[in-house]
N, C-alpha and C. Protein backbone atom coordinates (compact mmCIF):
# COMPACT_ATOMS: atom_id res chain seq x y z
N UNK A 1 98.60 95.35 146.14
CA UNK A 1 98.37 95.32 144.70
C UNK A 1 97.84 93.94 144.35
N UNK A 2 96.80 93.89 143.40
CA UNK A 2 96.37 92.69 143.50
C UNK A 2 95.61 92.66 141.84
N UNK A 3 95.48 91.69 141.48
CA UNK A 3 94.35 91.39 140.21
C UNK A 3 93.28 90.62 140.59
N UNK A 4 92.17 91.57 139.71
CA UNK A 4 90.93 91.12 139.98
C UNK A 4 90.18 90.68 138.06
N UNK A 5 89.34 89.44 138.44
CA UNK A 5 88.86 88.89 136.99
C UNK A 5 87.22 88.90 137.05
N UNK A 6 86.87 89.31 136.08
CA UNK A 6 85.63 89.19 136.28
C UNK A 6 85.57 88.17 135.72
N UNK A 7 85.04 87.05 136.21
CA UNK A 7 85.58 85.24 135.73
C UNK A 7 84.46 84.83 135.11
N UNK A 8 82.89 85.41 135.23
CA UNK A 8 81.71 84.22 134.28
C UNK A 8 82.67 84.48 133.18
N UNK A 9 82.48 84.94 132.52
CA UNK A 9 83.21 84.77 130.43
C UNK A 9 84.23 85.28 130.36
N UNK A 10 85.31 84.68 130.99
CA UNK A 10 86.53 84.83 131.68
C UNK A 10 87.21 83.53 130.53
N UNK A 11 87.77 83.27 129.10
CA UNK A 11 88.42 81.73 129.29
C UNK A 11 88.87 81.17 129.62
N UNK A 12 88.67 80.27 129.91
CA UNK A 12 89.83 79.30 130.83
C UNK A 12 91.01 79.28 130.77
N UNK A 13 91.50 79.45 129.24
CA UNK A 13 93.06 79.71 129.16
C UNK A 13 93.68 80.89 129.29
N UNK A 14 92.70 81.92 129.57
CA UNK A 14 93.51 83.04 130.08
C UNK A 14 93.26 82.97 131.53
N UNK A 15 92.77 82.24 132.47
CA UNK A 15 92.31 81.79 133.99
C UNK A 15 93.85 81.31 133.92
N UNK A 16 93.76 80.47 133.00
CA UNK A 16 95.43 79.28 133.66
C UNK A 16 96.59 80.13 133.26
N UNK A 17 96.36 81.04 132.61
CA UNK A 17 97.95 82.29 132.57
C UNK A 17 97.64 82.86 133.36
N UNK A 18 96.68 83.32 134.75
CA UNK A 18 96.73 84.15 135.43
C UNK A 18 97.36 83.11 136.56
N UNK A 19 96.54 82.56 136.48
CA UNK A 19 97.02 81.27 137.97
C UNK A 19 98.33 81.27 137.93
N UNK A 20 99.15 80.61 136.21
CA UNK A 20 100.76 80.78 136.71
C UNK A 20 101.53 82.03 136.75
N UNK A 21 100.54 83.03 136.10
CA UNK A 21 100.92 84.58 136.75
C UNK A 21 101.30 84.82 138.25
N UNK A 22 100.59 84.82 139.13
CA UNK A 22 99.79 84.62 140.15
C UNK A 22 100.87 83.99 141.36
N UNK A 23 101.03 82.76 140.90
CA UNK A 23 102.41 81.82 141.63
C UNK A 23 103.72 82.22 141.07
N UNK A 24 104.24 82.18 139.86
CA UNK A 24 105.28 83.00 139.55
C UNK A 24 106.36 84.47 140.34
N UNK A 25 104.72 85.24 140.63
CA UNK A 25 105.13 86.43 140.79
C UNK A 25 104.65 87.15 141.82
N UNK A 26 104.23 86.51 142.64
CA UNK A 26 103.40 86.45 144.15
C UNK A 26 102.69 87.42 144.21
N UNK A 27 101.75 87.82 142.97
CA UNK A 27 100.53 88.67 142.87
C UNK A 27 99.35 87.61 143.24
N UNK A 28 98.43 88.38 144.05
CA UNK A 28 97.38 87.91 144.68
C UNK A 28 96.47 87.91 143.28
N UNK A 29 95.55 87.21 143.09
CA UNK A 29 94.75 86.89 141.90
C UNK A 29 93.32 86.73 142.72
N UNK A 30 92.19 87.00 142.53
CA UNK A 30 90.73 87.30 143.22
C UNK A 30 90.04 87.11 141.95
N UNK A 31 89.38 86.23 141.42
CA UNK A 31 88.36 85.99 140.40
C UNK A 31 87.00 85.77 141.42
N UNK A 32 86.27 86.67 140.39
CA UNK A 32 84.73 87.24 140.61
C UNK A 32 83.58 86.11 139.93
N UNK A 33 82.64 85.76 140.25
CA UNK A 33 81.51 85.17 139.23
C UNK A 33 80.20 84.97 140.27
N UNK A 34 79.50 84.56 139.24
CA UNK A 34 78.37 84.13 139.81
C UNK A 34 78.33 82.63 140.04
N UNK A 35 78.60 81.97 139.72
CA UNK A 35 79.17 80.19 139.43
C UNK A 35 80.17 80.12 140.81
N UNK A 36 79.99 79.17 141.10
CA UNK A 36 81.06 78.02 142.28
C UNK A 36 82.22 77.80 141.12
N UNK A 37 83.27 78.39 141.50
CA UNK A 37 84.56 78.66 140.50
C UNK A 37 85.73 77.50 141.19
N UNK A 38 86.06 76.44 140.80
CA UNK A 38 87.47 75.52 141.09
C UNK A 38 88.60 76.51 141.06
N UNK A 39 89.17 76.42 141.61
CA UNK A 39 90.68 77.17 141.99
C UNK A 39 91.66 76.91 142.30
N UNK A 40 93.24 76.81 141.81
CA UNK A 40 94.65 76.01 142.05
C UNK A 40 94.67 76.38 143.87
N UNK A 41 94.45 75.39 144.55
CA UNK A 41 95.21 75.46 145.70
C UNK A 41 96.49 76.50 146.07
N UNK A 42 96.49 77.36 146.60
CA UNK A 42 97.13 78.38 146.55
C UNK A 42 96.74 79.92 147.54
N UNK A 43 97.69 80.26 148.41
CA UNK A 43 97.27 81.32 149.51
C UNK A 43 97.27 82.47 148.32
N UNK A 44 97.58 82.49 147.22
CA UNK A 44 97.63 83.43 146.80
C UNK A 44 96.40 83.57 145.09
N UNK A 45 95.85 82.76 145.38
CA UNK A 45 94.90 82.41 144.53
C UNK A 45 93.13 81.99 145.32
N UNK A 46 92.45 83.10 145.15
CA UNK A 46 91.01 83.07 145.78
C UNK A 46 89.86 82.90 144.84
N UNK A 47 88.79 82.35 144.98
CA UNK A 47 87.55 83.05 143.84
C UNK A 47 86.53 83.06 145.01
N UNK A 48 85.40 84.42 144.61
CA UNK A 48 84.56 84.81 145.84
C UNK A 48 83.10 84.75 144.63
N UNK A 49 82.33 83.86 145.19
CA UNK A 49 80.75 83.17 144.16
C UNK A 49 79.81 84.64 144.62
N UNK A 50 79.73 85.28 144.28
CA UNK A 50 78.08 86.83 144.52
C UNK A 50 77.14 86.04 143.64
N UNK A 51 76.09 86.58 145.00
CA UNK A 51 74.64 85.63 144.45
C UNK A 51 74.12 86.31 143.35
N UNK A 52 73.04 85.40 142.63
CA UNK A 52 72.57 85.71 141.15
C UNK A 52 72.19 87.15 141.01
N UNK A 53 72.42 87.93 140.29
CA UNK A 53 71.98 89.16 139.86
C UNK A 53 72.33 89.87 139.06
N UNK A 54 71.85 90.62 138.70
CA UNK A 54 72.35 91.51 137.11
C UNK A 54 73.67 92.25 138.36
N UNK A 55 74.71 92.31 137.24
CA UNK A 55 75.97 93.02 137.59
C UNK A 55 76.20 92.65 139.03
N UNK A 56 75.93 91.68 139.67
CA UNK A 56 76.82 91.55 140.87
C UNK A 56 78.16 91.46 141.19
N UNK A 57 78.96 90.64 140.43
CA UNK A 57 80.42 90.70 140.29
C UNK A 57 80.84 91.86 140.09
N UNK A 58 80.33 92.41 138.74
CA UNK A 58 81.32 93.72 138.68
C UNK A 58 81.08 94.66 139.92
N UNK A 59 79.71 94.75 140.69
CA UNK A 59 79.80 95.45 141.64
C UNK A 59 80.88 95.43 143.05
N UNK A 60 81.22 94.05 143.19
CA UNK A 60 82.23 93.45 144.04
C UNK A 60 83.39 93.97 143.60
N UNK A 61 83.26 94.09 142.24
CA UNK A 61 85.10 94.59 141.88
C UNK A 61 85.11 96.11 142.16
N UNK A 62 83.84 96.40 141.90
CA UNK A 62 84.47 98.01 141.33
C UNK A 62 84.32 98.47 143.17
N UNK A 63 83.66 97.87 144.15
CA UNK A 63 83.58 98.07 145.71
C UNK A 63 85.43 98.19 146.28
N UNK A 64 85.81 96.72 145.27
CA UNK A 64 87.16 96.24 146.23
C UNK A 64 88.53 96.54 145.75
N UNK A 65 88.21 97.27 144.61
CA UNK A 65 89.53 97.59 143.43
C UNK A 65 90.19 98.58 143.81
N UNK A 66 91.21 98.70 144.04
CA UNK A 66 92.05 99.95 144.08
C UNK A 66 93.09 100.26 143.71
N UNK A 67 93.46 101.70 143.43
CA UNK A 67 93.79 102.36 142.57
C UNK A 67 95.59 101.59 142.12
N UNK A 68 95.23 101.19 140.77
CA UNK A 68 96.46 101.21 140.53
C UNK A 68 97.15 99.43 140.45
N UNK A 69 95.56 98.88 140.56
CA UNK A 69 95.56 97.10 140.40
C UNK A 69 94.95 97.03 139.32
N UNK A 70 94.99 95.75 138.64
CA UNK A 70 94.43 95.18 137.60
C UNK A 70 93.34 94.56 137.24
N UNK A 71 91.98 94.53 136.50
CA UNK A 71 91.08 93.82 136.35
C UNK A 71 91.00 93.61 134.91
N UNK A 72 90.53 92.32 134.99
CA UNK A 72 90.65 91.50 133.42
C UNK A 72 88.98 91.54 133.21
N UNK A 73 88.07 91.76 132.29
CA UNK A 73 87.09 91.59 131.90
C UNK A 73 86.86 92.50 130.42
N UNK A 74 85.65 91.72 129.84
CA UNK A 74 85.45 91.89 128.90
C UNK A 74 84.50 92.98 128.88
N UNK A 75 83.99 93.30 129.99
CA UNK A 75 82.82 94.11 130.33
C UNK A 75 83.22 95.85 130.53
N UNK A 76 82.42 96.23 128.92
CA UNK A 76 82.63 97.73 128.81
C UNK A 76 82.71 98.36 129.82
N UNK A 77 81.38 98.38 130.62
CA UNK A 77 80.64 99.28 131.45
C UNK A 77 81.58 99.00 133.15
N UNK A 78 82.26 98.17 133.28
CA UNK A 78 83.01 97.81 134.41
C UNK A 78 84.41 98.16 134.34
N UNK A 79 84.51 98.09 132.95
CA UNK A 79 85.61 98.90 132.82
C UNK A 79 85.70 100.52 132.90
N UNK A 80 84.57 100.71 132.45
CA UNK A 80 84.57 102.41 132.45
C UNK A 80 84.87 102.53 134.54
N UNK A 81 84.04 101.85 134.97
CA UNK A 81 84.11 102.22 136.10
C UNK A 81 85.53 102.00 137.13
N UNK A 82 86.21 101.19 136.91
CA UNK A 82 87.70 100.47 136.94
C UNK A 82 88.40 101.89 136.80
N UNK A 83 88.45 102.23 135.25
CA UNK A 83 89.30 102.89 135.11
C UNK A 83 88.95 104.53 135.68
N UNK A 84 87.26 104.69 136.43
CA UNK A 84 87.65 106.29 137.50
C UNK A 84 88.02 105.57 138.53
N UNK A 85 88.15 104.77 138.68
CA UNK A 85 88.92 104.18 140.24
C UNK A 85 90.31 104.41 140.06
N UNK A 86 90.83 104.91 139.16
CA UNK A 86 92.54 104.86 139.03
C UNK A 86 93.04 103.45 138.92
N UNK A 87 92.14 102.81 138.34
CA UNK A 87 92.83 101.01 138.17
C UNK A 87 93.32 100.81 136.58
N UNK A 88 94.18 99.56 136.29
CA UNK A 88 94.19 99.49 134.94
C UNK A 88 92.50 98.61 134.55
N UNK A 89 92.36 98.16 133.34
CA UNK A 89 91.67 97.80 133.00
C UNK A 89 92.45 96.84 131.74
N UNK A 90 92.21 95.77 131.28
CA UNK A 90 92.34 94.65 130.30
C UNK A 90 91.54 93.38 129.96
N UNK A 91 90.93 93.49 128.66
CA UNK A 91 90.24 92.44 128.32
C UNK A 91 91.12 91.14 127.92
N UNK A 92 90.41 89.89 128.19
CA UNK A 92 91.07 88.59 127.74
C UNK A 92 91.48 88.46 126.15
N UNK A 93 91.49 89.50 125.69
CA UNK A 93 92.41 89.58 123.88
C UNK A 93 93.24 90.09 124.07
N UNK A 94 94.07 91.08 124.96
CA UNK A 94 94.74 91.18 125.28
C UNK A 94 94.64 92.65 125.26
N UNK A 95 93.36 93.40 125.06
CA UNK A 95 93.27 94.78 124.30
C UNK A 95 93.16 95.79 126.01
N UNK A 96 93.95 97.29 125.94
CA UNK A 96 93.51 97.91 127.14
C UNK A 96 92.56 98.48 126.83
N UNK A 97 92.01 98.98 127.90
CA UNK A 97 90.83 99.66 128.15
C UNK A 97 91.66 101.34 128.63
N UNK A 98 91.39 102.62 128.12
CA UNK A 98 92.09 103.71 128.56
C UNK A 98 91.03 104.94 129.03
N UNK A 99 91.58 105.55 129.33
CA UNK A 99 90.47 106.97 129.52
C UNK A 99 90.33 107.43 128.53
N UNK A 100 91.29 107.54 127.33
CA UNK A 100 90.98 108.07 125.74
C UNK A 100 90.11 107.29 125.21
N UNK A 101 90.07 106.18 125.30
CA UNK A 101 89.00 105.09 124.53
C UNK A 101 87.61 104.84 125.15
N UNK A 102 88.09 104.95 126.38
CA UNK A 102 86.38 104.01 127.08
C UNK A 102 85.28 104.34 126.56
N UNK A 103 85.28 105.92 126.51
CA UNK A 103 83.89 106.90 125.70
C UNK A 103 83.61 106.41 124.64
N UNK A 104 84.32 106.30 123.78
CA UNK A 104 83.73 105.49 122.41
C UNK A 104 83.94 104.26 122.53
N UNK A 105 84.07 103.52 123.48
CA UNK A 105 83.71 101.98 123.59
C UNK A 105 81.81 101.88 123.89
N UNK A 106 81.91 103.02 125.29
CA UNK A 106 80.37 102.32 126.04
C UNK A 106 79.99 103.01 124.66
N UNK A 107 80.05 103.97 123.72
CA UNK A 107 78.76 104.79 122.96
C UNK A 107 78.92 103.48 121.85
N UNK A 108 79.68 102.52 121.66
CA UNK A 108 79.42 101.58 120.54
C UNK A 108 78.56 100.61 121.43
N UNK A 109 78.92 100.69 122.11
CA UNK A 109 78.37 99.35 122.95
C UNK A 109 76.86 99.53 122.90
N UNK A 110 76.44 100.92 123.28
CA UNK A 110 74.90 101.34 123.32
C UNK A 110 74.44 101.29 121.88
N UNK A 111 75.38 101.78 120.48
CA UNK A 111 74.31 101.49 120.05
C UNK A 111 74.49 100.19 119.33
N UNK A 112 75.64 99.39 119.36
CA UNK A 112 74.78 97.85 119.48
C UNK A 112 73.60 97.69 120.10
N UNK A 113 73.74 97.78 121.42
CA UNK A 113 72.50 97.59 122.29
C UNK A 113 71.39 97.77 121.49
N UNK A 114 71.21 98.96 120.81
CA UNK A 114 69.47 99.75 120.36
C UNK A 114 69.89 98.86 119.19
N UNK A 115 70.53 98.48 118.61
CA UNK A 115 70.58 97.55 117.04
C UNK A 115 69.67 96.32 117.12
N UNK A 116 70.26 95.79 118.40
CA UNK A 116 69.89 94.49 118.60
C UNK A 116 68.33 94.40 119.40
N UNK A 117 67.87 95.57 120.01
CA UNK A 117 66.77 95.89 120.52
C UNK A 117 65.50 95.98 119.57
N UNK A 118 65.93 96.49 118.16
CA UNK A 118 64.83 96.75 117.29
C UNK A 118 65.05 95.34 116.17
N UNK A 119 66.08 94.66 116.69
CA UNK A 119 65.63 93.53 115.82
C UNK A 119 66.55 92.95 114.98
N UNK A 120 67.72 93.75 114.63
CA UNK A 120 69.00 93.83 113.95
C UNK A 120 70.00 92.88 114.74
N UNK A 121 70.26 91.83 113.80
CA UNK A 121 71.46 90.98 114.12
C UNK A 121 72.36 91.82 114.00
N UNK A 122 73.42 91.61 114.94
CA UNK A 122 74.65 92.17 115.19
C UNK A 122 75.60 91.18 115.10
N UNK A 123 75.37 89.74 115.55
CA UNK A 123 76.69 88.91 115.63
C UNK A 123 77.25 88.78 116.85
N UNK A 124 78.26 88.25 116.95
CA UNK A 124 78.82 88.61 118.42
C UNK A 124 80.47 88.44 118.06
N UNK A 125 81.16 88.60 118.84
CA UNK A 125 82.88 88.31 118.81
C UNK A 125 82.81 87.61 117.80
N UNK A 126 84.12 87.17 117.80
CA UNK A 126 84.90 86.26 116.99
C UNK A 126 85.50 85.32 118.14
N UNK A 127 85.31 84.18 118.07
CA UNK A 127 85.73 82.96 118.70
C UNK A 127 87.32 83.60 118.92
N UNK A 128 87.36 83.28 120.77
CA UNK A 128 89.03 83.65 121.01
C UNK A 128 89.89 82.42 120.46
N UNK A 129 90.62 82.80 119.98
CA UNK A 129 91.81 82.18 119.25
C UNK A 129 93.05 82.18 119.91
N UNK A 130 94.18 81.50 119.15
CA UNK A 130 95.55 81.68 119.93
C UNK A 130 95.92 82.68 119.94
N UNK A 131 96.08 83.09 118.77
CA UNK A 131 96.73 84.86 119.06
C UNK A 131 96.14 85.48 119.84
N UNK A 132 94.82 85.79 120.27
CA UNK A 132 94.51 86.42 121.52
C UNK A 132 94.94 86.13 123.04
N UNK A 133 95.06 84.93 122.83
CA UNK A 133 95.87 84.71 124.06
C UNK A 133 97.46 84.84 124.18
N UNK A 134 97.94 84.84 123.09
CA UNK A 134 99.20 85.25 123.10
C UNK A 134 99.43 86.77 123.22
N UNK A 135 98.21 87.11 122.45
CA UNK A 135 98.39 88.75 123.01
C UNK A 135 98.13 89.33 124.32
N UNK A 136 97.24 88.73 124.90
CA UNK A 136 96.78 89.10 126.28
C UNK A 136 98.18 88.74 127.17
N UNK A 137 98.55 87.08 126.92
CA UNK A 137 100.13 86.78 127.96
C UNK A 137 101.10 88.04 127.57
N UNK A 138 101.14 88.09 126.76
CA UNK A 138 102.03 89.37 126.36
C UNK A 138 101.84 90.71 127.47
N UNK A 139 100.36 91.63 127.15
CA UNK A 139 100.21 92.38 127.61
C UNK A 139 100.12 92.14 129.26
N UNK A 140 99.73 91.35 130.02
CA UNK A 140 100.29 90.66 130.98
C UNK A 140 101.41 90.80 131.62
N UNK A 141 102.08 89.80 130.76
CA UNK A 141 103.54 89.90 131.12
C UNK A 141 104.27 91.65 131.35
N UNK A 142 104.36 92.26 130.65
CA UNK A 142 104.59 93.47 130.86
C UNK A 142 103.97 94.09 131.79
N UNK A 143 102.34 94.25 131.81
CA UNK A 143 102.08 94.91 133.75
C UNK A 143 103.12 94.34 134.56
N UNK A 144 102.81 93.06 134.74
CA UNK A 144 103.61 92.33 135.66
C UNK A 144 104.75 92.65 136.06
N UNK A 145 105.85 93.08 134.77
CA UNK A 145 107.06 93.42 135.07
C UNK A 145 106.93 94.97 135.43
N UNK A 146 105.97 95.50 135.61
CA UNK A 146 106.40 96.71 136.23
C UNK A 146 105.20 96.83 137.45
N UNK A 147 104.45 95.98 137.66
CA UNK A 147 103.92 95.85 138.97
C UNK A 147 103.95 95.30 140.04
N UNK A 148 104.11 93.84 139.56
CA UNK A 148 104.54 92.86 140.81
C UNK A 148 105.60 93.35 141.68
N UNK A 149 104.85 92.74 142.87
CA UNK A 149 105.91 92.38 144.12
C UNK A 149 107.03 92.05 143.78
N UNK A 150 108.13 92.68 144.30
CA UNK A 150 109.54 91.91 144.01
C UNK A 150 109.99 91.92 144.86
N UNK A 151 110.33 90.48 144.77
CA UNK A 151 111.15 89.36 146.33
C UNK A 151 111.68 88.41 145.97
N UNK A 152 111.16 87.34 146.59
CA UNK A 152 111.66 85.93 146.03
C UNK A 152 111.34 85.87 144.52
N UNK A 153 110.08 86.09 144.32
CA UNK A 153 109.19 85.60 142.74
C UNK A 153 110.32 86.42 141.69
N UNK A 154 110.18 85.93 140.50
CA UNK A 154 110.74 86.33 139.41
C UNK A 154 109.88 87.18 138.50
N UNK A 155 109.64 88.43 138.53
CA UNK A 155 108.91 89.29 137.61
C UNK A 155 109.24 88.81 135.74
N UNK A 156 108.57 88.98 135.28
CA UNK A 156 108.77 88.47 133.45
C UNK A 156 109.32 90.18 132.90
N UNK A 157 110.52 89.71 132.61
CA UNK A 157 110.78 91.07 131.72
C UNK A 157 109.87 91.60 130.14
N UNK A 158 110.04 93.20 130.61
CA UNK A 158 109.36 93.79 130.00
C UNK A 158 109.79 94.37 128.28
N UNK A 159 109.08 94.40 127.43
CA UNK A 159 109.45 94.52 126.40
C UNK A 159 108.57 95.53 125.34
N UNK A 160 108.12 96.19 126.51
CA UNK A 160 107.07 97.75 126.33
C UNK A 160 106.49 98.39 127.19
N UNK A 161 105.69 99.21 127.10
CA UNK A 161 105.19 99.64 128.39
C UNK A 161 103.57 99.96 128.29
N UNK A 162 103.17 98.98 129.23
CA UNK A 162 101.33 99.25 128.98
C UNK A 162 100.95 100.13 129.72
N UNK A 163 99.93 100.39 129.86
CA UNK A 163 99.36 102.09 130.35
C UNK A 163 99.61 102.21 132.07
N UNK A 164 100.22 103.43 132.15
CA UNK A 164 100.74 103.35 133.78
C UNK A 164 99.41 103.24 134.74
């Protein structure tokens, strides 16, 4: 069982809650990018650089993911694919990705796409904030307590239940 990040637009402060995720709870952590990624010293902490190309990372994840591990990205279309792998799926706001939702995620996503194609500002996010990261440690924390390895590490108790 392992978590996987799709790390280019990955924030950093949700990178450093995974890292002490990661050591805490002796889940293996694998961040994806296209970029030469710095990484906490750690057997249980990796990042693997895929050369420049449209969707290369996510292709690495959705190759190495299996059923029933975690990937963090913001990326609709990787998520759709995540989640027929039988994996969870979670963006860095802390929001899941489900099989009830994904369909009307990619069909917004497309027609942003054609919005912004003919010329139409769309905008983009909203600058991540604290509460998003407090929501994401949150939603986090709870996989965790019902996924991680349990041994030595101390799992974070759970205080709901995110999508099995």
């Amino acid at each position: 069982m392992s978590i996987w990040v799709d790390a280019d637009a990955c924030p950093a402060v949700v990178k450093d809650m995974l890292y002490r995720a990661a050591r805490r709870t002796g889940m293996p952590l694998t961040l994806v990018a296209n970029a030469f990624l710095r990484v906490p010293a750690s057997p249980l902490i990796r990042a693997i650089q895929v050369p420049a190309g449209f969707d290369a990372a996510d292709q690495l994840i959705v190759e190495r993911v299996a059923a029933g591990e975690l990937v963090i990205t913001a990326d609709i279309p990787l998520a759709a694919a995540v989640l027929a792998k039988n994996a969870h799926a979670l963006d860095p706001r802390g929001n899941w990705y489900t099989p009830g939702t994904i369909e009307e995620r990619l069909r917004m996503r497309s027609m942003l796409d054609q919005l912004r194609a003919s010329g139409v500002d769309t905008g983009g996010p909203a600058a991540f904030s604290a509460r998003d990261g407090k929501t994401f440690a949150g939603e986090l924390d709870r996989w965790l307590a019902r996924h991680a390895p349990r041994g030595d590490a101390q799992a974070p108790q759970s205080h709901g239940k995110p999508p099995a």
